[in-house]
Protein backbone atom coordinates (compact mmCIF):
# COMPACT_ATOMS: atom_id res chain seq x y z
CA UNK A 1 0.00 0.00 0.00
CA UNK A 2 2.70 2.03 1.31
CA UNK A 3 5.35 1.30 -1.15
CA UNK A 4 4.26 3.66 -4.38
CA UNK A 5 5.05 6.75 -2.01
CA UNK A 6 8.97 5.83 -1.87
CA UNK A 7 9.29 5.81 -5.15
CA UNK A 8 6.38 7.84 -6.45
CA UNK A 9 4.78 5.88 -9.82
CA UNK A 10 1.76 7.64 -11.72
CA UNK A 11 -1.90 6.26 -11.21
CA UNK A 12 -2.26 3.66 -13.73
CA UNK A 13 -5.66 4.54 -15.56
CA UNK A 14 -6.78 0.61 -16.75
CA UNK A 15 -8.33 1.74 -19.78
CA UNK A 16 -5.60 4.55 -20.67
CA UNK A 17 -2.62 1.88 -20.08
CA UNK A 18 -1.67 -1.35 -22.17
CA UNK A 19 -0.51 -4.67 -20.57
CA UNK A 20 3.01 -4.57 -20.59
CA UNK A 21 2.57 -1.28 -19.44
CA UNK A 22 -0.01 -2.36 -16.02
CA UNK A 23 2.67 -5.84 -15.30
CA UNK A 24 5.77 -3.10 -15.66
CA UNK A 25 4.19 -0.79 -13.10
CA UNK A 26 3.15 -4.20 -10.96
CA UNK A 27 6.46 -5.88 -10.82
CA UNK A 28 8.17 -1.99 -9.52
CA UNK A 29 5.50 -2.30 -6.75
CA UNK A 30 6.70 -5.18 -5.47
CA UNK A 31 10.34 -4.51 -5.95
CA UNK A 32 9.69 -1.25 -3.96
CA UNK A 33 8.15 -3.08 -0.83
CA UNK A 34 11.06 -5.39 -1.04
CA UNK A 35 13.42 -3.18 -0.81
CA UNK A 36 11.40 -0.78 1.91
CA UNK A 37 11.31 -4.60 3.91
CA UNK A 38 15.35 -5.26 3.31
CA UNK A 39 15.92 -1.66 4.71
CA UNK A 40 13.51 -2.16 7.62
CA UNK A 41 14.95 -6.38 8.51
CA UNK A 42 18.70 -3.95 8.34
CA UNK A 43 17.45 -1.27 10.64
CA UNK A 44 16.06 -4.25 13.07
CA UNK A 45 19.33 -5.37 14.31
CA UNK A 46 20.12 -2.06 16.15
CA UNK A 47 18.14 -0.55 19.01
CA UNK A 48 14.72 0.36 17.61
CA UNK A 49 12.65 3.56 18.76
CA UNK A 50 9.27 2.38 20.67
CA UNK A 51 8.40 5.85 20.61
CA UNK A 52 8.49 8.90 17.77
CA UNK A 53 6.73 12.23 18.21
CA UNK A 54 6.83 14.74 15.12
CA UNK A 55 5.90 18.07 15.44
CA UNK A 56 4.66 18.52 11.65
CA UNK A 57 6.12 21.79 10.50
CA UNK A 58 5.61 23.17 7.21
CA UNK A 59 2.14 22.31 5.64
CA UNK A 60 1.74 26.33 5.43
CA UNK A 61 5.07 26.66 3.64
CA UNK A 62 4.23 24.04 1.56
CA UNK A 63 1.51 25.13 -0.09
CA UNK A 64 3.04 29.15 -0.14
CA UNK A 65 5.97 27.69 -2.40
CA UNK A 66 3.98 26.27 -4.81
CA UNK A 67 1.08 28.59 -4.88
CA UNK A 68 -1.34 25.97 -4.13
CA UNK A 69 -4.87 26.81 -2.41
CA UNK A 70 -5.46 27.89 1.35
CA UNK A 71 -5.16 24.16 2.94
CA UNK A 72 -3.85 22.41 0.53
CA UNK A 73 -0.54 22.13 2.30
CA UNK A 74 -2.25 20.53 5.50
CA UNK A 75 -4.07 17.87 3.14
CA UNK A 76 -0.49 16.44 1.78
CA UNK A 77 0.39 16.55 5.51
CA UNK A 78 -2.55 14.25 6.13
CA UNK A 79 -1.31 11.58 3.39
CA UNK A 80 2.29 12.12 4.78
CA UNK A 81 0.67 11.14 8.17
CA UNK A 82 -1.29 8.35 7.36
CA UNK A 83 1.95 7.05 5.33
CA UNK A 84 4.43 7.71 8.41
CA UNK A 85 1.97 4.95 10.53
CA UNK A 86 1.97 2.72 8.25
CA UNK A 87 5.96 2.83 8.08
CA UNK A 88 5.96 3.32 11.76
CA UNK A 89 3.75 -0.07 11.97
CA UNK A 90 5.96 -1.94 9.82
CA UNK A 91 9.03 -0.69 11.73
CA UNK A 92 7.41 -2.45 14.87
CA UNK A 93 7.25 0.99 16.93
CA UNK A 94 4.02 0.67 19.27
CA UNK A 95 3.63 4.65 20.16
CA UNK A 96 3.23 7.94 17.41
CA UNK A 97 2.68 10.90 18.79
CA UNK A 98 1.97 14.02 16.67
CA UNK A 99 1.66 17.90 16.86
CA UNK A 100 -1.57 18.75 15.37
CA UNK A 101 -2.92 21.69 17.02
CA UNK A 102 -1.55 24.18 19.00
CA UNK A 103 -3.67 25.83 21.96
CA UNK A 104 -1.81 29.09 20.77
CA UNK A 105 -3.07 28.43 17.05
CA UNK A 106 -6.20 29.67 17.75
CA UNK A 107 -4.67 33.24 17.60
CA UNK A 108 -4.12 32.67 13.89
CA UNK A 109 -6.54 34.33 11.54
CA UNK A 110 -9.75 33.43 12.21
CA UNK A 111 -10.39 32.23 8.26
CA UNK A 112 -7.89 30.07 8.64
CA UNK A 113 -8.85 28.37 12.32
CA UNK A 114 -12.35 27.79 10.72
CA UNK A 115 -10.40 26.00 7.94
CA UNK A 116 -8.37 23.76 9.87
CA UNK A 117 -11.25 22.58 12.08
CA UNK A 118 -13.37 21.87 9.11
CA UNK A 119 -10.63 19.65 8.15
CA UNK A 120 -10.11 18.22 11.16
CA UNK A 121 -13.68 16.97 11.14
CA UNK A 122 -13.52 16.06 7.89
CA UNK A 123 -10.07 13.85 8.41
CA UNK A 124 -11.69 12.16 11.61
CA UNK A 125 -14.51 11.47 9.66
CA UNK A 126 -12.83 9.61 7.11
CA UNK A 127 -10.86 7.63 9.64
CA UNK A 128 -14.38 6.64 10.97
CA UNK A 129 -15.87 5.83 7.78
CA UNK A 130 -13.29 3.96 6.05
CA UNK A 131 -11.46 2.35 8.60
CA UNK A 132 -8.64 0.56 6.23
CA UNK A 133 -5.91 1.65 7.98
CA UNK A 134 -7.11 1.53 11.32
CA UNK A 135 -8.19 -1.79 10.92
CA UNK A 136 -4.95 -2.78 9.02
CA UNK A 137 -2.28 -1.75 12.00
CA UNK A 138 -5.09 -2.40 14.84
CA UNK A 139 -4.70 1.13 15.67
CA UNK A 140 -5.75 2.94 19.19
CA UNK A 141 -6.17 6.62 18.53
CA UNK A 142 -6.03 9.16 21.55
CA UNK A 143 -6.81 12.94 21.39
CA UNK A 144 -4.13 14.78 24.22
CA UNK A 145 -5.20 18.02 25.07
CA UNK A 146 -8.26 20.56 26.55
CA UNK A 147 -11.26 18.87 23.64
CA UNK A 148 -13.28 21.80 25.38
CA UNK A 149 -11.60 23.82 23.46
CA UNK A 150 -12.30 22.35 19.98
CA UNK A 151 -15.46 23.40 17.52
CA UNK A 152 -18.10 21.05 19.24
CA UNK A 153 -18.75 18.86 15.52
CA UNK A 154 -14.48 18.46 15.87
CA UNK A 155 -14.87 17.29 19.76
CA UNK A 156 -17.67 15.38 18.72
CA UNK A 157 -15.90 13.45 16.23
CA UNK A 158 -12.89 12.84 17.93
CA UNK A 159 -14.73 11.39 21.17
CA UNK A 160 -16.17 8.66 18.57
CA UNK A 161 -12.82 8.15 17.33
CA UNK A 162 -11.31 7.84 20.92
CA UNK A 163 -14.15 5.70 21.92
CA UNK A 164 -14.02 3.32 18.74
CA UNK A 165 -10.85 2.51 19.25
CA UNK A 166 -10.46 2.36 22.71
CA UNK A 167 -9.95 -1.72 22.29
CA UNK A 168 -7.16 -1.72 19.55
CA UNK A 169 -4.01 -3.30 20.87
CA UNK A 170 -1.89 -2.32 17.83
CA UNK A 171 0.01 1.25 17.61
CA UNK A 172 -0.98 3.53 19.93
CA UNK A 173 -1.71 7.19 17.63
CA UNK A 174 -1.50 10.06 19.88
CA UNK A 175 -3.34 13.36 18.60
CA UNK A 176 -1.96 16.60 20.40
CA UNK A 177 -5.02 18.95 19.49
CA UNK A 178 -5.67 21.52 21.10
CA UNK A 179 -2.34 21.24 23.07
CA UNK A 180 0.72 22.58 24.88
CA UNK A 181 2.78 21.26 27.20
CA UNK A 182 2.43 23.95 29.90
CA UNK A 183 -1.71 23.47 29.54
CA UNK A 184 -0.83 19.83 30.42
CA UNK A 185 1.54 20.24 33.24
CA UNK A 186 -0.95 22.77 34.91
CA UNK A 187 -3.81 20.71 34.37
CA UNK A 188 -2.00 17.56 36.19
CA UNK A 189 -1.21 19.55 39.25
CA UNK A 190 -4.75 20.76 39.54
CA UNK A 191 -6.02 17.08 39.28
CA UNK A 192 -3.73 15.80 41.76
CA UNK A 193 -4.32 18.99 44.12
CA UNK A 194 -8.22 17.61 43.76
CA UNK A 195 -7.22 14.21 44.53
CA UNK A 196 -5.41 15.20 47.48
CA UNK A 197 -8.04 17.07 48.51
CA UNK A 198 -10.55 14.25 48.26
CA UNK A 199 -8.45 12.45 50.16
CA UNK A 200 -8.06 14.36 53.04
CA UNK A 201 -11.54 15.44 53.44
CA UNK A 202 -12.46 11.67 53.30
CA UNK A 203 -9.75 11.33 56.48
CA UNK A 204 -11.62 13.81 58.13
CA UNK A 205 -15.30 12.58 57.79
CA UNK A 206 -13.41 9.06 58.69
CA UNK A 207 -12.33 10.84 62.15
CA UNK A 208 -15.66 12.53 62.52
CA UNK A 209 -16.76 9.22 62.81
CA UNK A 210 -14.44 7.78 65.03
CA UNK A 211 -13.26 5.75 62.03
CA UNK A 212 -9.38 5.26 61.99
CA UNK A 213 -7.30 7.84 60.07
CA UNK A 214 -5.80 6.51 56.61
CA UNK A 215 -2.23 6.57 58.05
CA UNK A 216 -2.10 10.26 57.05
CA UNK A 217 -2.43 12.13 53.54
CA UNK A 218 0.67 12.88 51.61
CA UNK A 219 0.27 16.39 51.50
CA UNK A 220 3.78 16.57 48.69
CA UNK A 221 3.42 16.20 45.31
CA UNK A 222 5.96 14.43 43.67
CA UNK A 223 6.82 13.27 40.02
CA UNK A 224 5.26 10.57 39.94
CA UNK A 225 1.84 12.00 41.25
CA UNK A 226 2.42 14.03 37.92
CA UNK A 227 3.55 11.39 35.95
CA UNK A 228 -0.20 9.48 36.56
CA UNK A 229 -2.50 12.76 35.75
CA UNK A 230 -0.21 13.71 32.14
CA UNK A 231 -2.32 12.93 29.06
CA UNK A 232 0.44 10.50 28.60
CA UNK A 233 -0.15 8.31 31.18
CA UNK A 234 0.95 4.52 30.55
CA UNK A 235 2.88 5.84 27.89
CA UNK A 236 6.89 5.91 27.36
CA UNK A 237 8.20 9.08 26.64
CA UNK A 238 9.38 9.76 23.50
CA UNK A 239 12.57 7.91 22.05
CA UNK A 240 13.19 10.53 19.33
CA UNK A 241 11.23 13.94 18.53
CA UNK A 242 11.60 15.06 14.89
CA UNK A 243 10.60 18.39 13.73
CA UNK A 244 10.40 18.55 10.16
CA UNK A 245 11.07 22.28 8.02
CA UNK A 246 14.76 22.88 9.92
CA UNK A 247 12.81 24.33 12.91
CA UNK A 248 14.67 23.37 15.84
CA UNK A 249 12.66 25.00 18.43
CA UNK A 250 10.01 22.04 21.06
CA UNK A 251 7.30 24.86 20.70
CA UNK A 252 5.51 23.93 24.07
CA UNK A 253 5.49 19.67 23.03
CA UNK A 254 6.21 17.65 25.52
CA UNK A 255 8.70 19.38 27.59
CA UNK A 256 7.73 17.39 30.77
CA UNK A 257 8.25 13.90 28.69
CA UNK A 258 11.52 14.50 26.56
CA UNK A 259 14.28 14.63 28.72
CA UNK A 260 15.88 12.09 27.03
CA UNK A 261 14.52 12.25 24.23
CA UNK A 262 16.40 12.61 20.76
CA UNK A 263 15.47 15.73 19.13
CA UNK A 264 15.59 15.58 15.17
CA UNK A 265 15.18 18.46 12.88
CA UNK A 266 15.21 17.74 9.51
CA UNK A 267 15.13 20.13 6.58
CA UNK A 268 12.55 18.63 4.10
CA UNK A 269 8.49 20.26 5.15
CA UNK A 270 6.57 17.85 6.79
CA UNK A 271 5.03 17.42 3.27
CA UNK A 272 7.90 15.97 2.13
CA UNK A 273 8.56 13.83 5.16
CA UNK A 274 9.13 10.53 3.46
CA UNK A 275 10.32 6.75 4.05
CA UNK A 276 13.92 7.75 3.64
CA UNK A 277 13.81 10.41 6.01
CA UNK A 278 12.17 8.25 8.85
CA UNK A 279 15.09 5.77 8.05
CA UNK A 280 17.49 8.19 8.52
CA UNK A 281 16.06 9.33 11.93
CA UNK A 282 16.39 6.01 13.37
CA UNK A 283 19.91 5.56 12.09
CA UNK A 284 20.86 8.96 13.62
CA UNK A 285 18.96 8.18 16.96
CA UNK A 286 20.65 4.23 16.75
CA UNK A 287 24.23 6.09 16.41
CA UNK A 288 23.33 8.19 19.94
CA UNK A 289 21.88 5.79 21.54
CA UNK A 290 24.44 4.19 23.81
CA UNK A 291 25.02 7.79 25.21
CA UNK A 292 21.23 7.91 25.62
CA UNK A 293 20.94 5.15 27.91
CA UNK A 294 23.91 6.10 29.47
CA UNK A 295 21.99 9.63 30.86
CA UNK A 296 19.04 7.37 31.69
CA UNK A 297 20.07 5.60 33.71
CA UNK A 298 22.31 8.17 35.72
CA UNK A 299 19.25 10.15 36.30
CA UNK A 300 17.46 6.53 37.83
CA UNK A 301 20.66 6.63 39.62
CA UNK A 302 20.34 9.55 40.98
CA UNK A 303 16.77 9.49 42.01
């Protein structure tokens, strides 16, 4: 499925094309997804990722560079998406986790936030509708960030998706939308401020009643308390984070969760984010990772 956007072939029109024509076009097909599979059995005998995040820069740029319509750049990005699991899935990582919406991106023109949640309901849609590719890699499909915040037919949509889903035991698709990392970080101190709070007024009804206390409420909050209230809960932080367009800046993703991460910033736009390029990531992140592990495991150390 995947293969014909490695090495990009034209459509092949039955009626427009003769035989020899439809078998030559067949047989580079197949040589293509042997040669994506003879790259992917190489890249299997080093340390594989179980975790990439992408912040997908560039869609706007895109489209600018080649004078193509208002959100016409962000629809590529969708088919570079959609390709990037299925790569992902063959590579045997478990956890993708993208940058789709910035909380902050609502401060764009207004013309153009209307656009992008149109497509946004119009992408989830499809993924409900035809369900191919969910099906195909098994696929669980979270939404990480305030949904309160999102058009209501866009919340909507992606609590059917969420919910749909919620089974899968294949990749695990992470949808940061409308996110940022500080909006995440103060919302898990709130909730675990509320769960202490429960707590102790429970220990106090529980003395009102001459019950015995609950050997005292921690009244500290510590990283792990955190670590349980994150929209990433039960899930490894990221093994690389790639930002695609040259950018080299986190732009509020994730800072609680990439402390070890390896941070990527390749020059193609996210558009042009291809097979190659994911390769290439997890060679670069393979090369670093002894030193990786090394810091992990001095910061265990020195918990």
């Amino acid at each position: 499925m995947v293969g014909s956007l490695i090495f990009p072939t034209p459509n092949v029109d039955p009626k427009a094309e003769n035989p020899n024509e439809m078998v030559t076009a067949g047989v580079l097909s197949s040589l293509q997804n042997f040669l994506r599979k003879c790259l992917i059995a190489i890249l299997s005998y080093g340390p594989m990722p179980k975790h990439i995040a992408f912040i997908m820069d560039g869609n706007r740029r895109y489209a600018k560079f080649r004078s193509m319509q208002e959100g016409a750049g962000h629809r590529m990005g969708f088919s570079t998406l959609i390709a990037s699991l299925m790569y992902c899935y063959e590579m045997g990582v478990k956890y993708i986790t993208v940058y789709a919406f910035s909380i902050d991106n609502f401060k764009r023109d207004p013309s153009e936030v209307e656009s992008l949640m149109q497509l946004m309901e119009e992408k989830i849609n499809e993924l409900l509708e035809n369900r191919s590719v969910i099906n195909k890699i098994n696929c669980k499909i979270n939404f990480w960030g305030n949904l309160d915040l999102l058009y209501e037919p866009v919340r909507l949509a992606a609590e059917k998706l969420m919910a749909s889903t919620a089974g899968n035991t294949g990749l695990v698709f992470s949808i940061c939308m409308p996110y940022n990392s500080t909006s995440e970080i103060v919302n898990a101190v709130s909730e675990v401020c509320a769960e202490r709070m429960e707590m102790f007024q429970s220990e106090h009804i529980g003395d009102c009643n001459g019950h015995a206390a609950n050997n005292g409420v921690r009244s500290e909050i510590s990283v792990a308390d955190l670590d349980r209230h994150m929209y990433s809960a039960g899930c490894p932080d990221p093994d690389i984070v790639i930002r695609t367009s040259g950018e080299t800046r986190l732009s509020n993703f994730l800072l609680w969760q990439t402390t070890f991460s390896h941070l990527q910033n390749p020059d193609p736009l996210w558009p042009e984010f291809s097979f190659r390029h994911l390769v290439w990531a997890i060679l670069q992140y393979q090369r670093v990772y002894p030193a990786l592990e090394h810091n992990r495991k001095l910061a265990k150390k020195q918990l």
